[in-house]
Protein backbone atom coordinates (compact mmCIF):
# COMPACT_ATOMS: atom_id res chain seq x y z
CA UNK A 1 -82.81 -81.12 60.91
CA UNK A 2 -83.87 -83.53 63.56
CA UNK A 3 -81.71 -84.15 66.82
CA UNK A 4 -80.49 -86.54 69.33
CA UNK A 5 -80.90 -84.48 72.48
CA UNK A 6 -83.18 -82.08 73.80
CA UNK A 7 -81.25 -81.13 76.72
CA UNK A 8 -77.56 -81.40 76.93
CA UNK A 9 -74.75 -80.00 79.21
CA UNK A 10 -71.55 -78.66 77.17
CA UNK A 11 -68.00 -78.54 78.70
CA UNK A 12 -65.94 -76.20 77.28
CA UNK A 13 -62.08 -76.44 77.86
CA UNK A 14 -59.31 -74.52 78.39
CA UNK A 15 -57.44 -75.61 75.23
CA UNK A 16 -60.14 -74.68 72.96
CA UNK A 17 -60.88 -70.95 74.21
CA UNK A 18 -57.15 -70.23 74.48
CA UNK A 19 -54.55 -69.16 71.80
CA UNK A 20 -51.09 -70.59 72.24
CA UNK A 21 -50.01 -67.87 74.06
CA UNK A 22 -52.51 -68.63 76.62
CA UNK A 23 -55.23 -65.63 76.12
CA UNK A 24 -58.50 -65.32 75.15
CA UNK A 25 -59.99 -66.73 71.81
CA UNK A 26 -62.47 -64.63 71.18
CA UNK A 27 -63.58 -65.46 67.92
CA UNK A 28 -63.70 -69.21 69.20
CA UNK A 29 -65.97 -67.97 72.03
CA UNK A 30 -68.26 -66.61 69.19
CA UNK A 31 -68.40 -69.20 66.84
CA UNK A 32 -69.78 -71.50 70.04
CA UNK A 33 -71.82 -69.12 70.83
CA UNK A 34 -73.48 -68.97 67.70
CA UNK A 35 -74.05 -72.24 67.86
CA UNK A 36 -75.37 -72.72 70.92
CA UNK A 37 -78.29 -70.36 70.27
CA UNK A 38 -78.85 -72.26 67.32
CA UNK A 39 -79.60 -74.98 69.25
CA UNK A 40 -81.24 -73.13 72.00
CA UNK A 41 -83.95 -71.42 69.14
CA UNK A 42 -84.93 -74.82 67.98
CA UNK A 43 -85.56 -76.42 70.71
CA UNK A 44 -82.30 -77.54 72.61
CA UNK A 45 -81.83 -76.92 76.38
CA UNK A 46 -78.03 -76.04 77.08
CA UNK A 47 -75.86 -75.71 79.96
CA UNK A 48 -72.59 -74.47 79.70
CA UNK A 49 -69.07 -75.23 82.17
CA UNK A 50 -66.68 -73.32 80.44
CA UNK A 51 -63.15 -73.01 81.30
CA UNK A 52 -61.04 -69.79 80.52
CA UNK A 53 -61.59 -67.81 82.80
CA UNK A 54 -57.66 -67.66 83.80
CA UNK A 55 -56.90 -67.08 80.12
CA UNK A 56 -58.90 -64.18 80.13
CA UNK A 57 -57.09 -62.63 83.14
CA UNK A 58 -54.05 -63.73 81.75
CA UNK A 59 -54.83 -61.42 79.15
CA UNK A 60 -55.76 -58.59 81.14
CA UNK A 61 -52.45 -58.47 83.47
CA UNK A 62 -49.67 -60.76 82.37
CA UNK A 63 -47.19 -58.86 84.94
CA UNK A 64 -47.75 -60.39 88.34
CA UNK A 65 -46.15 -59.20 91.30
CA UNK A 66 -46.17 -62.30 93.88
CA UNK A 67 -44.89 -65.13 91.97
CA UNK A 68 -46.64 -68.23 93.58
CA UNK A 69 -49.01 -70.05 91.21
CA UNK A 70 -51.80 -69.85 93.57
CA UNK A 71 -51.64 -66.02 94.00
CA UNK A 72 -51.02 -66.06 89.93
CA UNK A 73 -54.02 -67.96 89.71
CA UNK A 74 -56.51 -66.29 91.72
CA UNK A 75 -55.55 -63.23 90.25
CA UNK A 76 -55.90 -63.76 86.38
CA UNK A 77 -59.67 -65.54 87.58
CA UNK A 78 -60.59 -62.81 89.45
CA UNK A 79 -59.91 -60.38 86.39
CA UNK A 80 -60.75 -63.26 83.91
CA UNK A 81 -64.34 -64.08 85.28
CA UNK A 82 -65.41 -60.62 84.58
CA UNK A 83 -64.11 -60.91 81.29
CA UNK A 84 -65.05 -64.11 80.42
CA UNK A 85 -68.90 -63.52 80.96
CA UNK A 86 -68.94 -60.06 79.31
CA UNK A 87 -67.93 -62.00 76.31
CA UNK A 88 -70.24 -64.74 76.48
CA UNK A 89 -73.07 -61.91 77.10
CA UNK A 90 -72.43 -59.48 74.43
CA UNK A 91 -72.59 -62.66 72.05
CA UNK A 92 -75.67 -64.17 72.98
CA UNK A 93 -77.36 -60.73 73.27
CA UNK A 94 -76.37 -60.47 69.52
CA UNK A 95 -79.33 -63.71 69.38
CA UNK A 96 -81.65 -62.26 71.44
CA UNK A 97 -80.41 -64.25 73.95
CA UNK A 98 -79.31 -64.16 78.09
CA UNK A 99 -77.37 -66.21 79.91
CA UNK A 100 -76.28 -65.85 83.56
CA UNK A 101 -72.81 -67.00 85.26
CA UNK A 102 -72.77 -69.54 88.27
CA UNK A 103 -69.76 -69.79 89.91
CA UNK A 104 -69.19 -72.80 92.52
CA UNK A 105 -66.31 -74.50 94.80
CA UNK A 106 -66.64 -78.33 95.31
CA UNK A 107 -67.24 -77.86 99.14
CA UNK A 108 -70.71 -76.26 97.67
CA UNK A 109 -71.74 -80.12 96.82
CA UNK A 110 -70.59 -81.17 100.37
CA UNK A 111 -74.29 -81.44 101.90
CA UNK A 112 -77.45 -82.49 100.44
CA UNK A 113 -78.82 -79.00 100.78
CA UNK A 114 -76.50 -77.17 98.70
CA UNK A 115 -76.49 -80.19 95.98
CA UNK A 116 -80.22 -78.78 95.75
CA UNK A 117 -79.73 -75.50 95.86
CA UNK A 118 -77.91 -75.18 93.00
CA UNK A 119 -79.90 -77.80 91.18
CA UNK A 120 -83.00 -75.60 91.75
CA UNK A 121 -80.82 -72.56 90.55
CA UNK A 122 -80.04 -74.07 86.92
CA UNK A 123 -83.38 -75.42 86.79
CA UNK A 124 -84.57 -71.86 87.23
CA UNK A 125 -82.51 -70.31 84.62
CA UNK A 126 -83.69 -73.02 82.10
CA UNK A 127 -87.33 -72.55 82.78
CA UNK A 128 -86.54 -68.52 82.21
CA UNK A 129 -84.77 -69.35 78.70
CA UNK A 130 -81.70 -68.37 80.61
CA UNK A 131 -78.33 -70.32 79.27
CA UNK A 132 -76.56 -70.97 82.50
CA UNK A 133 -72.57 -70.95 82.29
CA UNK A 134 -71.06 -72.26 85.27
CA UNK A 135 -67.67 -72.35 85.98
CA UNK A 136 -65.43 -73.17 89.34
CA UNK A 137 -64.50 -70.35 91.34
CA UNK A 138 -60.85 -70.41 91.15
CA UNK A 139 -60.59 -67.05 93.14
CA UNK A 140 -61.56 -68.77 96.62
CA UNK A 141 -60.83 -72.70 95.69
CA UNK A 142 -57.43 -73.76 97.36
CA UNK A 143 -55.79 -77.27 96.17
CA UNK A 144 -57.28 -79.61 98.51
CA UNK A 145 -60.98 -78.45 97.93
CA UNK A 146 -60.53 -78.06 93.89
CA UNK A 147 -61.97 -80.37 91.53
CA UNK A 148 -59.79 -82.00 89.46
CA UNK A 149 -60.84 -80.12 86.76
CA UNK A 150 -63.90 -78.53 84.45
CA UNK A 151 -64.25 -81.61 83.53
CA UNK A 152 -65.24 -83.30 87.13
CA UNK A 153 -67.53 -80.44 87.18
CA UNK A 154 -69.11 -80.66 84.04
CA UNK A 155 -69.82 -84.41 85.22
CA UNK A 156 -71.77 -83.32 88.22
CA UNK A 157 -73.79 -80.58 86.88
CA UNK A 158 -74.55 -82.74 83.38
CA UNK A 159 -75.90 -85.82 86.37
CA UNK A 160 -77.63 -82.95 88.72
CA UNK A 161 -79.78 -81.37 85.76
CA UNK A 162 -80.51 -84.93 84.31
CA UNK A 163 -79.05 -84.11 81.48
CA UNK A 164 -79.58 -86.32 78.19
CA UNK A 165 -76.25 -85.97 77.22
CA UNK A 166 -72.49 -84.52 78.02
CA UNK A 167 -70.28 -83.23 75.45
CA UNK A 168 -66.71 -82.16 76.68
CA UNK A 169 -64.79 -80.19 74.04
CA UNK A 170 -61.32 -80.46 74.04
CA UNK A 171 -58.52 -80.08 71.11
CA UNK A 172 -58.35 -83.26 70.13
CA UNK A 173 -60.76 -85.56 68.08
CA UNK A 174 -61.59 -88.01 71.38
CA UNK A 175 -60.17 -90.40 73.10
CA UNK A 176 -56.84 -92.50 71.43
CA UNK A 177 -55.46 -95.37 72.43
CA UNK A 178 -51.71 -94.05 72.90
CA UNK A 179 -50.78 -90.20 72.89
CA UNK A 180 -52.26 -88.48 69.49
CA UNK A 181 -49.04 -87.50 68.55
CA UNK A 182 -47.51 -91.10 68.01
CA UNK A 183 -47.89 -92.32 64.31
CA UNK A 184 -49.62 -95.31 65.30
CA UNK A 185 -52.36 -93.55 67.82
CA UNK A 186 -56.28 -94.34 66.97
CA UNK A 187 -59.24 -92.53 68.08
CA UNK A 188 -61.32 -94.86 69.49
CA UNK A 189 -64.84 -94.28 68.56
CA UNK A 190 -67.24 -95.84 71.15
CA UNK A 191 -66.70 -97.07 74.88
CA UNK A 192 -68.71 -99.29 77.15
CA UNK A 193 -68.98 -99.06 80.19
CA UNK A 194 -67.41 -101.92 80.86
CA UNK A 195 -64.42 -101.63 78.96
CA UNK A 196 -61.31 -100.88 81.17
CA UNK A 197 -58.36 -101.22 78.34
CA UNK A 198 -58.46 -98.01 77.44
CA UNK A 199 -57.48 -96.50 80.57
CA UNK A 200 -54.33 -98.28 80.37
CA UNK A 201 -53.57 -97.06 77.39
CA UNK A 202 -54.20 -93.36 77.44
CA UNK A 203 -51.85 -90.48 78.24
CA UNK A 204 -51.35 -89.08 81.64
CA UNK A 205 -50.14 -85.85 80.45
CA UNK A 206 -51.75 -82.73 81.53
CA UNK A 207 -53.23 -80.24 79.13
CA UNK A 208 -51.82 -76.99 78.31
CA UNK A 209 -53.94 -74.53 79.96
CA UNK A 210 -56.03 -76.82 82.23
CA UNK A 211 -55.72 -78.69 84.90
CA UNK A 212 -57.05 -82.38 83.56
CA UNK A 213 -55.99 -84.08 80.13
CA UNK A 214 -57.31 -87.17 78.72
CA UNK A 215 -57.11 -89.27 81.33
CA UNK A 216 -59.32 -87.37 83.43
CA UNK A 217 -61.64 -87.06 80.54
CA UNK A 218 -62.29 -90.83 80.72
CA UNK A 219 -62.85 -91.59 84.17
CA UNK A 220 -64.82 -89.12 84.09
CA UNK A 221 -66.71 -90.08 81.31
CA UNK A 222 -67.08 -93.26 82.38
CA UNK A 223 -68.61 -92.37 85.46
CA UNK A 224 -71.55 -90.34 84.26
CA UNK A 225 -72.01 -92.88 81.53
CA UNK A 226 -72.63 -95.28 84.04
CA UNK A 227 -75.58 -92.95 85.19
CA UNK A 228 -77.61 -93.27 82.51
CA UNK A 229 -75.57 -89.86 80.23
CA UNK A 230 -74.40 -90.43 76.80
CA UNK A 231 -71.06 -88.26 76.35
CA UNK A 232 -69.04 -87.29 73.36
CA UNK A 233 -65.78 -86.11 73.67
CA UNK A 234 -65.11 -84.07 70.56
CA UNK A 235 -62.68 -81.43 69.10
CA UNK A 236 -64.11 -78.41 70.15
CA UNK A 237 -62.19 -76.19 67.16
CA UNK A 238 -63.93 -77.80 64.41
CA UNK A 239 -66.30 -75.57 62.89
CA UNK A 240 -70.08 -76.38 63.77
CA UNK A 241 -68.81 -79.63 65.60
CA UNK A 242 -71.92 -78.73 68.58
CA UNK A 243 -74.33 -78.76 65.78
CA UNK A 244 -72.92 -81.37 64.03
CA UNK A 245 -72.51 -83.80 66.88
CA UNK A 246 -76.21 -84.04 67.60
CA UNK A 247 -77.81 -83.98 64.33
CA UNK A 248 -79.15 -87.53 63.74
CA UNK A 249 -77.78 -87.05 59.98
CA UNK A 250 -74.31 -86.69 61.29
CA UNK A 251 -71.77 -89.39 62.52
CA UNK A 252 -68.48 -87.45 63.34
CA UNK A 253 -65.55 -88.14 63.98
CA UNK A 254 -64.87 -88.68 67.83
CA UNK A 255 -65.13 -90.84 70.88
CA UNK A 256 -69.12 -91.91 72.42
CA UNK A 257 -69.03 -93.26 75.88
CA UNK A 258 -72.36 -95.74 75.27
CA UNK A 259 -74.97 -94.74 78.77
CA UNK A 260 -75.94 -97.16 80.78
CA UNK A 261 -79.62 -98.05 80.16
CA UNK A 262 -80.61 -97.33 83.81
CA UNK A 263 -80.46 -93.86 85.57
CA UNK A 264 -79.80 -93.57 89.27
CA UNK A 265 -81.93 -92.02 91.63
CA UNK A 266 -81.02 -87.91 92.48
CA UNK A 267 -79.55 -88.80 95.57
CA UNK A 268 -77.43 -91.70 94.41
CA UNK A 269 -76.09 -89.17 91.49
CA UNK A 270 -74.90 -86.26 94.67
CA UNK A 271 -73.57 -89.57 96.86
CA UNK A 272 -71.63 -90.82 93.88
CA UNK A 273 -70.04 -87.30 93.28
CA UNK A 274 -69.47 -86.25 96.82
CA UNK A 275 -67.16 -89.61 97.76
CA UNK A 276 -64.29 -86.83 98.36
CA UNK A 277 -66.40 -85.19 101.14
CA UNK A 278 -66.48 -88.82 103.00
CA UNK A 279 -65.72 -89.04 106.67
CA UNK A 280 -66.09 -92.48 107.26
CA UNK A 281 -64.44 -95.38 105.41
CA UNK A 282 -65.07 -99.11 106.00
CA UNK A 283 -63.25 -102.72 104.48
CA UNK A 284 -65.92 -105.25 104.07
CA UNK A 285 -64.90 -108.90 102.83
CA UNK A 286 -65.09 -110.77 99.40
CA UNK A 287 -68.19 -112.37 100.23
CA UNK A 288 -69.85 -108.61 100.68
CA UNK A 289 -68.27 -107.16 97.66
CA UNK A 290 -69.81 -109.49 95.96
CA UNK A 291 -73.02 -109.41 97.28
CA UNK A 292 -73.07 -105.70 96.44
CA UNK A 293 -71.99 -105.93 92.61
CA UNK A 294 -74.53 -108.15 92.40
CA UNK A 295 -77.50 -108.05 90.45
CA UNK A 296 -79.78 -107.51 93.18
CA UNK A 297 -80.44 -104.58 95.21
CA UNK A 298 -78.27 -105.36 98.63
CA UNK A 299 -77.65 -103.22 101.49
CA UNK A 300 -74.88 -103.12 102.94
CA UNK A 301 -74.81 -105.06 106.28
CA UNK A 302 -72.68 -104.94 109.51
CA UNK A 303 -71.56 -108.65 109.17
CA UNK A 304 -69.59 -107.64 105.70
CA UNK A 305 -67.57 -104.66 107.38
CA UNK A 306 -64.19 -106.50 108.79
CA UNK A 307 -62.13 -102.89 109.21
CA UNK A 308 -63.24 -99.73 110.36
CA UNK A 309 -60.44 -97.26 109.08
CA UNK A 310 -62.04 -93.49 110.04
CA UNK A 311 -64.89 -93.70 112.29
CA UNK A 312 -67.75 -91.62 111.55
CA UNK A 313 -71.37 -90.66 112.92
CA UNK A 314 -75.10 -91.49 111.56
CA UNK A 315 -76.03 -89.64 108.48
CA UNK A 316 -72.11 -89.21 107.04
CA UNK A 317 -70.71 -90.22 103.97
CA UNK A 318 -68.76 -93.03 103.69
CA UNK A 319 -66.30 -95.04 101.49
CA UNK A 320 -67.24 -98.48 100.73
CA UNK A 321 -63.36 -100.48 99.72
CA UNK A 322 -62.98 -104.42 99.21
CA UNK A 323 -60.05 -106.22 100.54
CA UNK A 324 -57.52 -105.17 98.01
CA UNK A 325 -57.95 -101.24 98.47
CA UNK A 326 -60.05 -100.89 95.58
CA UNK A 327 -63.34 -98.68 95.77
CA UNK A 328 -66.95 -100.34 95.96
CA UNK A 329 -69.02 -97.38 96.36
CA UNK A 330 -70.02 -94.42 98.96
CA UNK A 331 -72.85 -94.55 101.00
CA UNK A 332 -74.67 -92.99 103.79
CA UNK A 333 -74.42 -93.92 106.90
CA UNK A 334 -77.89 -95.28 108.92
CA UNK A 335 -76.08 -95.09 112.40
CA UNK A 336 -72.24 -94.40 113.77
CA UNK A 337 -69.07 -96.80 113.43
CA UNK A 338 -69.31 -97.47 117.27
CA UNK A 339 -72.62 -99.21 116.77
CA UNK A 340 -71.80 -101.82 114.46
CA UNK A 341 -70.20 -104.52 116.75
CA UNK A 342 -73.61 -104.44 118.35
CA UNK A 343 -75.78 -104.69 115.10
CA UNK A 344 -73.39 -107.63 114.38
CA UNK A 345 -74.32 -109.29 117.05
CA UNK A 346 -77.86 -109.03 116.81
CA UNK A 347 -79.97 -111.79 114.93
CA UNK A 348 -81.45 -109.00 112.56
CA UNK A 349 -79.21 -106.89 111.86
CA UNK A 350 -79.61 -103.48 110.45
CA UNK A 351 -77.86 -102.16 107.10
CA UNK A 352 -75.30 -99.45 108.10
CA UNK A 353 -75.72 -98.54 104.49
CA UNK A 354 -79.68 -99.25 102.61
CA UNK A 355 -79.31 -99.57 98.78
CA UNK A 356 -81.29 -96.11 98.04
CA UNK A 357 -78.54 -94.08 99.92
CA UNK A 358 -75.10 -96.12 98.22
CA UNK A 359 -73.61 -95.15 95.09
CA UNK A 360 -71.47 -98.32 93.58
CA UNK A 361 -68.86 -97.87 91.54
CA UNK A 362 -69.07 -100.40 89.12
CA UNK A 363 -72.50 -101.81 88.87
CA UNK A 364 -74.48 -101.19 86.54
């Protein structure tokens, strides 16, 4: 059996680990399991996000005495996360096999040094034959400072650990071009990254358990696609459908978001993941925009910037939009707002934003 990856980053979701009554799967959690050392004993580096932690607690203490969903939530994670790796361990010690749980918040990816910090952490684990299984801490993480979902997540850590591939399991087959339940709905198999009709086309509604759904799926996706990451979004509660999906032999059936065929540097990949942690934000003209989505590697100069909307000081984040509102990129700031009338005036100006430290949205 030959593969397509030798290092891959597996998101596991809330739909496929839960029953319908929104507990634990256990058997589910064991089947992947088994697979994953599988893969692991022949060769295959493999990090896992999983969801379910909540199911797990949900499990535990259905009864909950304050009634808000936030308290609800913390409480069945809390209980769940304990839970939740216990499983996971007692499985893969049935292999001969540890793994280790790393928990995280999105403000951990806020600065450059924690970004690294928990790169060198996985890294660690790997080079110990440790699986990692990472999962947001939902116990401390309050709305504003969530990520959208697993899925976000499994984005970020799949770009951090250079990953060779993403697969996000969910309960569907991939990605359809209307809702799965209409009777005219079709999976559609591969995706550019250049193709933007899908997006249109796919459902907004949320999953059961989680927090994303579909459409979330594909933006996200699409962005770590774009960095140089094949992903396959797959039906997680196929039997063997991990083993399956990277066996060279094998062409399942699902969706395959096609990489781009150049990889970003480390520190574009944290800037292009952190563009919620901006402080800064800055409307540049056409003739900029342009300039940027270009072919060529351009910096972002003072002369492009026609609106400063949230100042900000050297060495911050900040959002890059066009005209229209729409997104160009994040970068890092070379100097603060207040400077840039006077670079604009000067006859050689300085970028406020050098190509090695902005993340673009759309260029390839």
């Amino acid at each position: 059996m030959q593969f397509r990856y030798k290092k891959i980053t597996v998101k596991i979701g809330s739909n496929v680990l839960a029953k319908p009554n929104g507990t634990l799967n256990v058997s589910r959690i064991a089947h992947l399991v088994d697979q994953i050392a599988f893969l692991r004993k022949n060769g295959v580096e493999v990090v896992v996000v999983s969801s379910g932690a909540v199911a797990a607690g949900r499990a535990v203490l259905q009864s909950v005495k304050r009634a808000d969903a936030v308290s609800r939530r913390q409480l069945w994670a809390a209980l769940g996360q304990v839970k939740l790796i216990s499983r996971y361990s007692d499985f893969f010690s049935e292999h001969g096999l540890v793994c280790a749980q790393v928990l995280t918040t999105k403000e951990n990816f806020a600065s450059r040094g924690h970004y690294l910090n928990m790169q060198n952490c996985i890294t660690t684990l790997l080079e110990n034959s440790v699986i990692p299984i990472v999962n947001e801490n939902d116990t401390i993480s309050v709305t504003e400072l969530m990520f959208t979902d697993n899925d976000e997540l499994s984005g970020l850590i799949a770009s951090m650990v250079n990953s060779e591939a993403l697969i996000i399991l969910s309960n569907v087959d991939g990605v359809y071009n209307t809702h799965p339940n209409n009777e005219n709905s079709e999976l559609i198999q591969q995706i550019n990254i250049d193709d933007k009709e899908p997006e249109n086309a796919i459902s907004q509604e949320l999953s059961d358990f989680g927090r994303g759904g579909m459409l979330t799926k594909f933006r996200i996706a699409k962005k770590v696609a774009r960095d140089g990451i094949g992903v396959h979004v797959a039906n997680g509660t196929i039997e063997n459908i991990l083993i399956d999906l990277i066996d060279l032999e094998k062409d399942l059936h699902h969706t395959y978001f096609v990489p781009n065929e150049k990889q970003n540097s480390s520190i574009k990949k944290w800037i292009g993941y952190s563009d919620g942690f901006a402080k800064g934000e800055v409307v540049i003209n056409s003739g900029a925009a342009n300039a940027l989505n270009s072919e060529k590697a351009v910096s972002l100069l003072p002369v492009g910037i026609i609106k400063i909307i949230n100042n900000f000081e050297k060495g911050d984040l900040i959002k890059i939009v066009d005209e229209t509102g729409q997104t160009v990129g994040v970068g890092k700031a070379k100097y603060d707002s207040n400077r840039i009338e006077i670079e604009r005036k000067s006859e050689k100006q300085k970028p406020i934003v050098h190509y090695d430290y902005l993340y673009l949205e759309n260029k390839k």
